[in-house]
C-alpha atoms as a PDB file:
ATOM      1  CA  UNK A   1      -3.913 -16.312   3.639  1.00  0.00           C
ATOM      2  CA  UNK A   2      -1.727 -16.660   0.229  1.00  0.00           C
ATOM      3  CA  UNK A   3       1.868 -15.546   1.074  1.00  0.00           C
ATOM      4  CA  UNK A   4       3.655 -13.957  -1.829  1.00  0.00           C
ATOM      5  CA  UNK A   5       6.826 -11.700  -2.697  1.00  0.00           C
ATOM      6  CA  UNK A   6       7.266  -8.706  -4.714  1.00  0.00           C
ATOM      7  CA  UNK A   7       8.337  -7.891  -7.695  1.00  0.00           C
ATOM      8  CA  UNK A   8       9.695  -5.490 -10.426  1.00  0.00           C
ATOM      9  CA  UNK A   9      11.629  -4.997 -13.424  1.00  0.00           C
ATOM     10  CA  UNK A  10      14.799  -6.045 -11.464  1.00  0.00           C
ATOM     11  CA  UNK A  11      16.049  -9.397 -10.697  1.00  0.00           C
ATOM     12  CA  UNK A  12      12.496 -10.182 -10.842  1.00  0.00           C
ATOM     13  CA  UNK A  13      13.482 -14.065 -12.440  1.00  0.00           C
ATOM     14  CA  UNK A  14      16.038 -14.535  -9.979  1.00  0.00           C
ATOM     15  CA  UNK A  15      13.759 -13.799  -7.055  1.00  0.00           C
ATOM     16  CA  UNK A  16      10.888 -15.904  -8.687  1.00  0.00           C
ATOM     17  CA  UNK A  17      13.576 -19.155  -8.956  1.00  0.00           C
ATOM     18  CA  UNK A  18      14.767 -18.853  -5.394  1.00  0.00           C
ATOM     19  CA  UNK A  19      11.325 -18.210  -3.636  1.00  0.00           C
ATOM     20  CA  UNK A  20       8.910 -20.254  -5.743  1.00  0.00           C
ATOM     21  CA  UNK A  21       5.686 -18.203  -4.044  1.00  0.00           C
ATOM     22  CA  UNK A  22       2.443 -18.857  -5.598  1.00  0.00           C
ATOM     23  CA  UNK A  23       1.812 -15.355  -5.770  1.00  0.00           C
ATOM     24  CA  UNK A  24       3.121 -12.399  -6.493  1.00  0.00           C
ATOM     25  CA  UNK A  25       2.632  -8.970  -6.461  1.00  0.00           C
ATOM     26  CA  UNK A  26       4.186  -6.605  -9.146  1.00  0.00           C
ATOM     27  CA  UNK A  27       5.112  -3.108  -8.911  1.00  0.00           C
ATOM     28  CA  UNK A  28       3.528  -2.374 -11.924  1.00  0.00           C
ATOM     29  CA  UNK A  29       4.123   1.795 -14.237  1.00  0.00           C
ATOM     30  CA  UNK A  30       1.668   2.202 -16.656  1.00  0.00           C
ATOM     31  CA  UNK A  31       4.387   3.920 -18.723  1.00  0.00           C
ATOM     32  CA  UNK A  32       6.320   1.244 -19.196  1.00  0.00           C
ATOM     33  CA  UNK A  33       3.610  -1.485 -19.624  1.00  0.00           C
ATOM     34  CA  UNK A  34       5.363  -3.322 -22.891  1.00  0.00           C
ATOM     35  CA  UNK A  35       8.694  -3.678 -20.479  1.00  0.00           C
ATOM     36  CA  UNK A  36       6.340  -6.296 -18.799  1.00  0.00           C
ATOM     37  CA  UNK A  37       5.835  -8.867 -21.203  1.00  0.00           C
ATOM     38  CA  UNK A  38       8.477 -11.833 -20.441  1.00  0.00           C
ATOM     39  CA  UNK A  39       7.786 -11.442 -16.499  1.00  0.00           C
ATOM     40  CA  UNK A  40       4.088 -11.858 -17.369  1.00  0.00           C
ATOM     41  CA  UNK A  41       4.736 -14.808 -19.904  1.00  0.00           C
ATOM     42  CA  UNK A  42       7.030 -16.388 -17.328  1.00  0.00           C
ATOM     43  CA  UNK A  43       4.052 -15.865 -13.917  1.00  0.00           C
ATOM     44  CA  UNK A  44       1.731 -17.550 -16.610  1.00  0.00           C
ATOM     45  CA  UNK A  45       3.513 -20.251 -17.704  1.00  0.00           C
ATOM     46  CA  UNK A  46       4.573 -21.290 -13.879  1.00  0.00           C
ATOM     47  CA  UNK A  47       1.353 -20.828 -13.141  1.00  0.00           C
ATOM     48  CA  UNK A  48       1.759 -17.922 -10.088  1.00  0.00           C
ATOM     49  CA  UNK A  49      -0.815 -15.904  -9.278  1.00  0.00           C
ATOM     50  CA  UNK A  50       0.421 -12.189  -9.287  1.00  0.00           C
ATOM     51  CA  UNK A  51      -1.620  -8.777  -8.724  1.00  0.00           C
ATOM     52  CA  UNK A  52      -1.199  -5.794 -10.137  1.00  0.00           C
ATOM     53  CA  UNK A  53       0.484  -2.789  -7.830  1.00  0.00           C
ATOM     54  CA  UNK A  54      -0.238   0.338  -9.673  1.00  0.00           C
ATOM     55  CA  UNK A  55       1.927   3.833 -10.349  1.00  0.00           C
ATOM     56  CA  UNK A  56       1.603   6.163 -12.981  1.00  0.00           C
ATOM     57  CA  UNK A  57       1.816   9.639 -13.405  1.00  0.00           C
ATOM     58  CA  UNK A  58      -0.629  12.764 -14.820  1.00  0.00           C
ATOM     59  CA  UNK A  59       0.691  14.541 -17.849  1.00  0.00           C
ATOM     60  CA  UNK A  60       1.400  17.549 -15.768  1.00  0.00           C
ATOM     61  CA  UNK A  61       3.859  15.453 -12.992  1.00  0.00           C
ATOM     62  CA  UNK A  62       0.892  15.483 -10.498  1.00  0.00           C
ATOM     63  CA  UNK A  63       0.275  12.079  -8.275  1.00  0.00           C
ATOM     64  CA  UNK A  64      -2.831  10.023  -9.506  1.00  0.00           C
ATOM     65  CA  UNK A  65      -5.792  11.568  -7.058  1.00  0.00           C
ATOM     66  CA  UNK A  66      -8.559  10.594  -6.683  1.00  0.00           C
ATOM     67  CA  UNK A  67      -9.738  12.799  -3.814  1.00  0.00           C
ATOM     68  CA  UNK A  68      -8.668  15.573  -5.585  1.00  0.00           C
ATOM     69  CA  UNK A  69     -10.849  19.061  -5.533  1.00  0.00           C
ATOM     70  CA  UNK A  70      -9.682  19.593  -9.568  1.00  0.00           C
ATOM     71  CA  UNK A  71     -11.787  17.622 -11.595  1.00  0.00           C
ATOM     72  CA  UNK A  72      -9.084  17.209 -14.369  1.00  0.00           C
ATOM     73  CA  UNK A  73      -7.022  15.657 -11.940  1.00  0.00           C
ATOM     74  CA  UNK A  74      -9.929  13.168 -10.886  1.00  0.00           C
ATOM     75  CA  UNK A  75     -10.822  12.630 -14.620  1.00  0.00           C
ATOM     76  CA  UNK A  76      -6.995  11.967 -16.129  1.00  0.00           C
ATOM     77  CA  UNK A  77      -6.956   9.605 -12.716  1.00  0.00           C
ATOM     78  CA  UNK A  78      -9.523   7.925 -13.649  1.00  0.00           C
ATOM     79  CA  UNK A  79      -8.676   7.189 -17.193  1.00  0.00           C
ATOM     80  CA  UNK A  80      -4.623   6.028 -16.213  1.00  0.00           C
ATOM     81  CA  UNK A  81      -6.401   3.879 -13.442  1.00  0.00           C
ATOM     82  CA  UNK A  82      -8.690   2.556 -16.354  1.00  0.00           C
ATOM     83  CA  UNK A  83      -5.580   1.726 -18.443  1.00  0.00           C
ATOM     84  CA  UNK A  84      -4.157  -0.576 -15.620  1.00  0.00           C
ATOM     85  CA  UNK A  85      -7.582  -2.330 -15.058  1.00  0.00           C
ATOM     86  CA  UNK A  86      -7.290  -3.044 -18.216  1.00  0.00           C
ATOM     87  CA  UNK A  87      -3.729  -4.435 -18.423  1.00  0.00           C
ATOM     88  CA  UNK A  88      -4.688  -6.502 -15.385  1.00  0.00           C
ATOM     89  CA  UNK A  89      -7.471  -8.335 -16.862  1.00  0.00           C
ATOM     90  CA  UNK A  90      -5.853  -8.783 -20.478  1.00  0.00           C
ATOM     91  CA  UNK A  91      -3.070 -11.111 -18.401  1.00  0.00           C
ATOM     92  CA  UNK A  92      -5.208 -12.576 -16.082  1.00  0.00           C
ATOM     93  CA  UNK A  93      -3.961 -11.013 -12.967  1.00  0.00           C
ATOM     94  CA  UNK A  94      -6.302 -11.100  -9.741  1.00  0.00           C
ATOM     95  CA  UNK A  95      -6.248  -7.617  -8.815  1.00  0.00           C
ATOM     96  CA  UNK A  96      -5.086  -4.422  -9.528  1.00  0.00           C
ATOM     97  CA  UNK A  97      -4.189  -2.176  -5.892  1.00  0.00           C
ATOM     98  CA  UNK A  98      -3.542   1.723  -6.017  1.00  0.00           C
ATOM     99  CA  UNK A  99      -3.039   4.697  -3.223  1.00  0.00           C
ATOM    100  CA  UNK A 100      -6.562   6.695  -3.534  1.00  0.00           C
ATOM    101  CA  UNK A 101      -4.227   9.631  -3.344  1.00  0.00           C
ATOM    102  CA  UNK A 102      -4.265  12.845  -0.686  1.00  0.00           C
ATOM    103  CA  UNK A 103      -5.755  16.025   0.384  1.00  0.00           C
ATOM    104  CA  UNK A 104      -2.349  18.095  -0.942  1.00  0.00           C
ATOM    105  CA  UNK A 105      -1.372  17.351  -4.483  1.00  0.00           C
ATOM    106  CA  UNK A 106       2.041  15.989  -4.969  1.00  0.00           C
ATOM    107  CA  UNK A 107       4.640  15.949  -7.775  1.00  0.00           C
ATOM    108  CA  UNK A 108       6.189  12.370  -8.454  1.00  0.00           C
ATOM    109  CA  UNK A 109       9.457  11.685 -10.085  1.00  0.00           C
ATOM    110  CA  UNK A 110       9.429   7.917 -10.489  1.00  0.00           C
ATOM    111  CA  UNK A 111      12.710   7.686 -11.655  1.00  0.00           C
ATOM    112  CA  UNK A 112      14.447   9.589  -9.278  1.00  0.00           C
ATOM    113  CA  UNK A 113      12.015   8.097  -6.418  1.00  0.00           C
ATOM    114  CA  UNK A 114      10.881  11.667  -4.916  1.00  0.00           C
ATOM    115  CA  UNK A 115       7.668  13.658  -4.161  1.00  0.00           C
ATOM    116  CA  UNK A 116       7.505  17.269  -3.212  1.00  0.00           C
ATOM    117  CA  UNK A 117       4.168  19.269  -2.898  1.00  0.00           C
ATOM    118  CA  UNK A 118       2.581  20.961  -6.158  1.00  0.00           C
ATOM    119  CA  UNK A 119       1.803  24.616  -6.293  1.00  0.00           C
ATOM    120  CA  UNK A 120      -2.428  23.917  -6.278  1.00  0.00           C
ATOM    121  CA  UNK A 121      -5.026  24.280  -3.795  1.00  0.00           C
ATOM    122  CA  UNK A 122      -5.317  21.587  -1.103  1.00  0.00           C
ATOM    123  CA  UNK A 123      -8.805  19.610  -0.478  1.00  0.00           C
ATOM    124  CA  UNK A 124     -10.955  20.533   2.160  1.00  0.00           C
ATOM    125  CA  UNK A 125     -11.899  16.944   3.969  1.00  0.00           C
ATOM    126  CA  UNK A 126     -15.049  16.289   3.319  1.00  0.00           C
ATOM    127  CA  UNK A 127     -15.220  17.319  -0.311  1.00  0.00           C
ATOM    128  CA  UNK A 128     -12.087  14.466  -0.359  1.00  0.00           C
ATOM    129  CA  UNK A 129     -14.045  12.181   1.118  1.00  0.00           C
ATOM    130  CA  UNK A 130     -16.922  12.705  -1.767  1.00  0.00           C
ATOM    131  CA  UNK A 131     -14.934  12.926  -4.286  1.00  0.00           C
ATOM    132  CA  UNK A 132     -13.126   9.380  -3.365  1.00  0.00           C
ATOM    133  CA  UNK A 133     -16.389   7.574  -3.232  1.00  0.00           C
ATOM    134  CA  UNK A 134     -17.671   9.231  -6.511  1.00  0.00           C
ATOM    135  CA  UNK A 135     -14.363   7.940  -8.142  1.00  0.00           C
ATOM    136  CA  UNK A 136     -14.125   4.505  -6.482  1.00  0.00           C
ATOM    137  CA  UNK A 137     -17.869   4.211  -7.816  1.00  0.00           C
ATOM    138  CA  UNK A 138     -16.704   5.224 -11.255  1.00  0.00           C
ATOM    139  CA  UNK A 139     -13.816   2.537 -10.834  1.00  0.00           C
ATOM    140  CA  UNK A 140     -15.829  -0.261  -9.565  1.00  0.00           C
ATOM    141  CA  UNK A 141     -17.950  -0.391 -12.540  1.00  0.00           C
ATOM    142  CA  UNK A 142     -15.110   0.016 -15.105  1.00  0.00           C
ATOM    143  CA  UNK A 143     -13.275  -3.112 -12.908  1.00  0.00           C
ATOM    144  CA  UNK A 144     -16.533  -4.796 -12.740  1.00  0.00           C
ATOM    145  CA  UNK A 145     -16.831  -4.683 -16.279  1.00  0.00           C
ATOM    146  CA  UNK A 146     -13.277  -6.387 -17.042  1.00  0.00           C
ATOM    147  CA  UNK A 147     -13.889  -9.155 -14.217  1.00  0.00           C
ATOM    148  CA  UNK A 148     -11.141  -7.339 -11.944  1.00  0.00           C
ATOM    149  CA  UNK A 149     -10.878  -6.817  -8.766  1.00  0.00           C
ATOM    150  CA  UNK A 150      -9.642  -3.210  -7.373  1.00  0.00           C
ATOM    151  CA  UNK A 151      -8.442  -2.842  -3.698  1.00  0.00           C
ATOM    152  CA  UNK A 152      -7.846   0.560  -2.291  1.00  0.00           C
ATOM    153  CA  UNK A 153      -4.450   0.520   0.053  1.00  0.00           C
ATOM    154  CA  UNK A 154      -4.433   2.457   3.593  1.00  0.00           C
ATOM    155  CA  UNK A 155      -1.793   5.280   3.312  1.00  0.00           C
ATOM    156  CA  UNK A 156       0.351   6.956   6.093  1.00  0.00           C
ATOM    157  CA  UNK A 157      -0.734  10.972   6.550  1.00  0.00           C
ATOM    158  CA  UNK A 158       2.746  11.790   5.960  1.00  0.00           C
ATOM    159  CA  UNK A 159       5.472  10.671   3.069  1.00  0.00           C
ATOM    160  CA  UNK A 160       9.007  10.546   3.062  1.00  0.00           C
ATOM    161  CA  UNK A 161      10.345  13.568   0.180  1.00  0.00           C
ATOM    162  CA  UNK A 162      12.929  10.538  -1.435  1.00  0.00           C
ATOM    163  CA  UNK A 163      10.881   7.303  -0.906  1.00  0.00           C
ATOM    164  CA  UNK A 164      14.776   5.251  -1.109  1.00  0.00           C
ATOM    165  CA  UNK A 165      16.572   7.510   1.478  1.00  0.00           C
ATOM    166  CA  UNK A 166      16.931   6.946   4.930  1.00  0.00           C
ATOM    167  CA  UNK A 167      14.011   8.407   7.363  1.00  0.00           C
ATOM    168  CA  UNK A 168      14.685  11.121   8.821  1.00  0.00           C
ATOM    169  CA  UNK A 169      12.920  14.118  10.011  1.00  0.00           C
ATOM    170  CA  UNK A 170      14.503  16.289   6.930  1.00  0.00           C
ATOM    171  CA  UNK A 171      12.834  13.452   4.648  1.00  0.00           C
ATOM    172  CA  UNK A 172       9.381  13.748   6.022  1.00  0.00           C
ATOM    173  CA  UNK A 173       6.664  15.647   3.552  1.00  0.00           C
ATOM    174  CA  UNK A 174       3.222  16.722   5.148  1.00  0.00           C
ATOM    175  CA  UNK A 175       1.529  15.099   2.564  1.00  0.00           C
ATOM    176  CA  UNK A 176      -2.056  14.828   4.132  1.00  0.00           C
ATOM    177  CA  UNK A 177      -2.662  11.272   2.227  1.00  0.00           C
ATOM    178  CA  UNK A 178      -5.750   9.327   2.426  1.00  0.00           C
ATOM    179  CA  UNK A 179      -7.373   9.734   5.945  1.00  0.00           C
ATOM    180  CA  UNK A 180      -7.645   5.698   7.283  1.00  0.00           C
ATOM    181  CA  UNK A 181     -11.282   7.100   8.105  1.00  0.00           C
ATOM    182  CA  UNK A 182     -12.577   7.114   4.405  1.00  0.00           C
ATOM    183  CA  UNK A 183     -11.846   3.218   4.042  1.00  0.00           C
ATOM    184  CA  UNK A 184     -13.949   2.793   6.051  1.00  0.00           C
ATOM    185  CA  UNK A 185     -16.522   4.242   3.973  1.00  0.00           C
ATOM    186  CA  UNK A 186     -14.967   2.214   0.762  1.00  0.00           C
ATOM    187  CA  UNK A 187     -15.793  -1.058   2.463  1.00  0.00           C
ATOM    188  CA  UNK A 188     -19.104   0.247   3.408  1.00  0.00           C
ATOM    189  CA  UNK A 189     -19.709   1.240  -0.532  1.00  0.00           C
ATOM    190  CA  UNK A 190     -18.851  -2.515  -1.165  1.00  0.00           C
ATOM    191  CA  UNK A 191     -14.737  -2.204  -2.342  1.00  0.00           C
ATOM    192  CA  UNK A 192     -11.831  -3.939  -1.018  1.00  0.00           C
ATOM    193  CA  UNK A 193      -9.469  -2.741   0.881  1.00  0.00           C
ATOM    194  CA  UNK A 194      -5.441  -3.515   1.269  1.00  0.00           C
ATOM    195  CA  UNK A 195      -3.990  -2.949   4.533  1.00  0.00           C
ATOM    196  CA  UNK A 196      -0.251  -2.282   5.134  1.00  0.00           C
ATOM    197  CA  UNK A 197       0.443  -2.674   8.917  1.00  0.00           C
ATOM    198  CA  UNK A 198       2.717   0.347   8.022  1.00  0.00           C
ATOM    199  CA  UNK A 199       0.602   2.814   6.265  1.00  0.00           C
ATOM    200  CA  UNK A 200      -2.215   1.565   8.795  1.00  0.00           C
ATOM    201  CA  UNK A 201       0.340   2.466  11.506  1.00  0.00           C
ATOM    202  CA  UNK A 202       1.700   5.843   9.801  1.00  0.00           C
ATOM    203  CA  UNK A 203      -1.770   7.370   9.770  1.00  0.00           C
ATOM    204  CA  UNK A 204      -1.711   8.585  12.997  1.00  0.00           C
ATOM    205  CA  UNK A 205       1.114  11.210  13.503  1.00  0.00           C
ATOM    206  CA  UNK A 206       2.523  11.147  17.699  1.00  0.00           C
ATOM    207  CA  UNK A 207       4.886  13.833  16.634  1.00  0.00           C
ATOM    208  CA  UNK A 208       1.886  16.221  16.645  1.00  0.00           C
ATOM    209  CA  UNK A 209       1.247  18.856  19.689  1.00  0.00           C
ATOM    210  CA  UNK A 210      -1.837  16.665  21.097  1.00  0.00           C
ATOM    211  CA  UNK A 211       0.994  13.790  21.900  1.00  0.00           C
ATOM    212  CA  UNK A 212       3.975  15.727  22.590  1.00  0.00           C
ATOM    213  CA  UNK A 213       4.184  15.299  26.631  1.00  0.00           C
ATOM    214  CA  UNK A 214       3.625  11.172  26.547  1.00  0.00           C
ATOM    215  CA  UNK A 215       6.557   8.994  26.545  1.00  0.00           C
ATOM    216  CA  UNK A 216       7.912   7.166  24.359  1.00  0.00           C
ATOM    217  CA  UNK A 217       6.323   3.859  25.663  1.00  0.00           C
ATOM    218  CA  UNK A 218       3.118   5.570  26.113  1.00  0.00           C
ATOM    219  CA  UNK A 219       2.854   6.654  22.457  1.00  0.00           C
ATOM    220  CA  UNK A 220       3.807   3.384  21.168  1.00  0.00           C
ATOM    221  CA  UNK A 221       0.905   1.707  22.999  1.00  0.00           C
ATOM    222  CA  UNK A 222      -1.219   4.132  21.434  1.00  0.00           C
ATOM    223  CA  UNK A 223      -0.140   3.379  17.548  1.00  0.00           C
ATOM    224  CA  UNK A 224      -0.667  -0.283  18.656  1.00  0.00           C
ATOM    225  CA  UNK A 225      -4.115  -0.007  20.065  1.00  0.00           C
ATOM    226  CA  UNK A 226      -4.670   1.996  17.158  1.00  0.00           C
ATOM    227  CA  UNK A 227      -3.702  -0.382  14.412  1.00  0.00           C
ATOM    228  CA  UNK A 228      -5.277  -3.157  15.632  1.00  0.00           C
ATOM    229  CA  UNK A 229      -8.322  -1.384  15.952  1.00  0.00           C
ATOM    230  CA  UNK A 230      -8.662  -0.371  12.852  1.00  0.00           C
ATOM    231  CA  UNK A 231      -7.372  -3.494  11.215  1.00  0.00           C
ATOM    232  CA  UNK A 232     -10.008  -5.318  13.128  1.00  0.00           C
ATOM    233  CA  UNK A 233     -12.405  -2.948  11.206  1.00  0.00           C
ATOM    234  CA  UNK A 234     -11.189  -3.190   7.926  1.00  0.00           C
ATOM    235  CA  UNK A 235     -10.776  -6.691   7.930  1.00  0.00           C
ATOM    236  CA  UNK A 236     -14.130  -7.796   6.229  1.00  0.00           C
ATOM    237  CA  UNK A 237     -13.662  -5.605   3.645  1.00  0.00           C
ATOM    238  CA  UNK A 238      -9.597  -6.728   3.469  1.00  0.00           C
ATOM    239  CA  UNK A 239      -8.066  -8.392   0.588  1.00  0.00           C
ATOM    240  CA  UNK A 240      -4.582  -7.723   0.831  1.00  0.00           C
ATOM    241  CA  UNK A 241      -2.200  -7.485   3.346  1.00  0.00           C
ATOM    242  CA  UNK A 242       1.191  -5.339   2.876  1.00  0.00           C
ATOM    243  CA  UNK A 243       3.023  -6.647   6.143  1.00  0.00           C
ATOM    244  CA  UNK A 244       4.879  -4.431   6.966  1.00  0.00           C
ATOM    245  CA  UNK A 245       6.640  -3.398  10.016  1.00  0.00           C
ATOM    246  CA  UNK A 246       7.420   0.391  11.816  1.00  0.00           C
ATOM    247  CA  UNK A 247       9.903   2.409  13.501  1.00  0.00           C
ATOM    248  CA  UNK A 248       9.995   4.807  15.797  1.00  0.00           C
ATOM    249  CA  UNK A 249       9.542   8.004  15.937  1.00  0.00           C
ATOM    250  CA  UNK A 250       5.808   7.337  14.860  1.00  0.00           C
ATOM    251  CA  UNK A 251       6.163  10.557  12.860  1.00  0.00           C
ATOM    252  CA  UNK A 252       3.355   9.366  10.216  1.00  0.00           C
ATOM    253  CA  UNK A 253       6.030   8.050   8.131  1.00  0.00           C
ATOM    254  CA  UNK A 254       6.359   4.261   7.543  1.00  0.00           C
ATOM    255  CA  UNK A 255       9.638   2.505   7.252  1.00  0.00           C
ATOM    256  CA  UNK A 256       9.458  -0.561   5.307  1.00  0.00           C
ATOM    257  CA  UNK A 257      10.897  -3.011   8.049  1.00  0.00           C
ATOM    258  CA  UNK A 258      11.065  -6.342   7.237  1.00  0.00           C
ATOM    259  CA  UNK A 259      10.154  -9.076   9.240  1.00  0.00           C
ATOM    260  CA  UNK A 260      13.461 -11.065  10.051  1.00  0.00           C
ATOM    261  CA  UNK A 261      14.808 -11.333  13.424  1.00  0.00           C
ATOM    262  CA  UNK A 262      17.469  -8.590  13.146  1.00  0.00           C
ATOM    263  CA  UNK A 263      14.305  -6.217  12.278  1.00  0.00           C
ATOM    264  CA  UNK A 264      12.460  -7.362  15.359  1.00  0.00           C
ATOM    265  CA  UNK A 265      15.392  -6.730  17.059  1.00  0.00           C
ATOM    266  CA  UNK A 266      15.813  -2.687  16.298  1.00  0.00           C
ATOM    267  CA  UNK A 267      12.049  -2.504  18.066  1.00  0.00           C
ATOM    268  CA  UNK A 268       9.897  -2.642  15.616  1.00  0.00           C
ATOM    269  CA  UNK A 269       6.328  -1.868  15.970  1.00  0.00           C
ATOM    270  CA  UNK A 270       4.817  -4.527  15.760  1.00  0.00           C
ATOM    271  CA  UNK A 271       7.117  -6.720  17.309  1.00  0.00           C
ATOM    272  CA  UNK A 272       6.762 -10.521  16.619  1.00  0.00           C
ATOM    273  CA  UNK A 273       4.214 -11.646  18.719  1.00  0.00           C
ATOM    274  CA  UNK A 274       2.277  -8.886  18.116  1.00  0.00           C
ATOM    275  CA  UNK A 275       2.668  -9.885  14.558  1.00  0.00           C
ATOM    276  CA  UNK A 276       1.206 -12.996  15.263  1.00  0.00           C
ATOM    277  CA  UNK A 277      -1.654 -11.790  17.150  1.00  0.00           C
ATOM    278  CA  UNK A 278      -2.746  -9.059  14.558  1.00  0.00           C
ATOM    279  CA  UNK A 279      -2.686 -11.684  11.788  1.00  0.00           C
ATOM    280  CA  UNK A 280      -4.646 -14.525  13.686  1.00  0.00           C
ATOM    281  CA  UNK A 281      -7.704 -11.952  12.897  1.00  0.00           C
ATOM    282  CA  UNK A 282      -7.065 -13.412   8.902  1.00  0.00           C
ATOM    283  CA  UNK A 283      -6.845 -16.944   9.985  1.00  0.00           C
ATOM    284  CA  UNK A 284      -8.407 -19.349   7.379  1.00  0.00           C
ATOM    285  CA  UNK A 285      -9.338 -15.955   5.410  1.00  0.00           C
ATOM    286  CA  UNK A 286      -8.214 -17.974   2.481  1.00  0.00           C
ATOM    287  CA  UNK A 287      -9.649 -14.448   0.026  1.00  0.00           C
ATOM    288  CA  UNK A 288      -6.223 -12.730   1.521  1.00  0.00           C
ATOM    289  CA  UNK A 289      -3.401 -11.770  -0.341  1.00  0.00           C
ATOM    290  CA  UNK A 290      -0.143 -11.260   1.619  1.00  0.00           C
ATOM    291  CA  UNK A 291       3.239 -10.238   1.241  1.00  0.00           C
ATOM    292  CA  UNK A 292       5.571  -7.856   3.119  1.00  0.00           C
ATOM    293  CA  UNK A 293       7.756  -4.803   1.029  1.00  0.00           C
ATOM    294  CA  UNK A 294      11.143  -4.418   2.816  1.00  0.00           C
ATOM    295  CA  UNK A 295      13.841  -2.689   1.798  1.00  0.00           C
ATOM    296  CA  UNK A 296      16.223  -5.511   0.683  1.00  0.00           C
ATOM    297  CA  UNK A 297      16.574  -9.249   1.158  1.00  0.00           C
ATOM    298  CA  UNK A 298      13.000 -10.041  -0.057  1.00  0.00           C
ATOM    299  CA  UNK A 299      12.934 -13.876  -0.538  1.00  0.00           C
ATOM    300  CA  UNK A 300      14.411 -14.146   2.990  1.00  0.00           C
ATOM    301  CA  UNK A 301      11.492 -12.163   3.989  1.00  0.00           C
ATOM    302  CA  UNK A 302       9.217 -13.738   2.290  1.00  0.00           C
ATOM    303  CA  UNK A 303      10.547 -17.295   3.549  1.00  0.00           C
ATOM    304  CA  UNK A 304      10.367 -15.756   7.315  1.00  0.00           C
ATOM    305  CA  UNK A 305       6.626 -14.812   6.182  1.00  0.00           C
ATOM    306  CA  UNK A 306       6.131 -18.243   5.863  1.00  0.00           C
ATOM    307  CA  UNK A 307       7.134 -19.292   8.815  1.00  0.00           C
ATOM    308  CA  UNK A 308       5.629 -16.536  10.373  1.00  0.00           C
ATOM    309  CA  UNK A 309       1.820 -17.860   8.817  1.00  0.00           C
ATOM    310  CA  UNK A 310       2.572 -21.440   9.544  1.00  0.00           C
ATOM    311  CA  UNK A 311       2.378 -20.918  13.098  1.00  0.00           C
ATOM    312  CA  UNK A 312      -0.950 -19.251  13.028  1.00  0.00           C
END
């Protein structure tokens, strides 16, 4: 596995100078694509890998889609992914990942870090599941044709409503994302897949009335179970790892936990030997990306990632 750190528009030098990765992986808006030029110069010139993490948003507000049931959606979707693919490849970057989007369209505010649920029509399932392999077919030739590679990322069912505030149960949107069942069928069509332990973990929902008389302990074992099974699935088809950790309530929100010892120490899920274990199913997978997202004090998590790897 490559370990890397990410990146944005902020104090992305300062990061770069104190961690020294080899990769990187950039949170990358398609609306402000020009604002990127010195960080890419600079990730050239010093010679660090860095992949491409996509947002961008439809003329109307809406959330790229790409399971969508509206066909302009799908189509403007399309075209803004296109844009990025292309970005990507004219700076040499060695992938491009984006959310394949959700059964409920949402409204995103980038700058103000929120969703909320648009007026329109929700998906029915299994026209969401066509519609994302007609897409990612569409896609695959259109990256095929600039040389990039495009890697799908597993999504929690639920989102928080303001993506920066605490989690809470008031911050919790039923956003029906992605089901972690149609990646399966993207690695079977031949694309890649990114899996953040998080989203992975998110994507079942314990809160629901099926789980409601377990315990506590009892549910957790079941989100464990559950992402390791599936990340034992998805691993063939895995090129990217987004290692991130969980909290409780496993509510089908993830939280973004880093990976340093006073994370581990709040209960995280999973802890750090299970950390261990779950990525000793990448070892020598030298075609894997990965890098952890917490909320603050990133080269320290990326340094811990190190550590973490080194002892696999």
């Amino acid at each position: 596995m490559i370990s890397g750190l990410k990146i944005g528009l902020l104090d992305w030098k300062k990061k770069l100078e104190r961690a020294k990765p080899p990769f990187v992986e950039v949170y990358f808006r398609v609306d402000k694509a020009n604002e990127y030029v010195d960080m890419f110069a600079y990730l050239k010139f010093h010679q660090i890998k860095f992949g491409l993490h996509f947002w961008g948003v439809l003329k109307s507000g809406i959330e790229p889609n790409f399971l969508s049931r509206h066909k302009w959606i799908q189509n403007q979707s399309v075209m803004l992914m296109q844009t990025a693919i292309k970005a990507g490849a004219s700076n040499n970057c060695v992938y491009v990942n984006v959310h394949p989007g959700a059964l409920r369209e949402r409204i995103i505010d980038l700058d103000k870090s929120e969703f909320k649920i648009a007026n329109l029509p929700e998906t029915e399932i299994e026209t969401a599941r066509k519609n994302l392999l007609e897409n990612a077919m569409r896609l695959k030739k259109i990256a095929e044709k600039y040389g990039m590679a495009l890697i799908y990322e597993t999504l929690p069912t639920n989102s928080p409503i303001k993506w920066l505030a605490p989690r809470c149960e008031e911050n919790v949107l039923a956003a029906r994302q992605c089901p972690i069942e149609f990646y399966e069928d993207l690695a079977g069509a031949g694309c890649f897949i990114a899996n953040d332990f998080g989203h992975t973990t998110g994507s079942i929902n314990m809160e629901v009335e099926k789980y409601k008389n377990l315990s506590r302990e009892e549910k957790r074992d079941i989100v464990k179970d559950y992402l390791f099974d599936w990340t034992k699935k998805l691993a063939p088809a895995t090129k990217l790892i987004h290692c991130n950790l969980t909290l409780p309530p496993f509510d089908g929100v993830d939280t973004h936990s880093g990976i340093l010892a006073e994370d581990f120490a709040k209960g995280t899920l999973p802890t750090k030997n299970e950390l261990i274990e779950l990525l000793k199913i990448f070892k020598n997978r030298e075609d894997v990306f990965i890098l952890n997202e917490p909320e603050d004090r990133h080269v320290e998590n990326y340094m811990e990632l190190c550590k973490i790897l080194a002892k696999i």
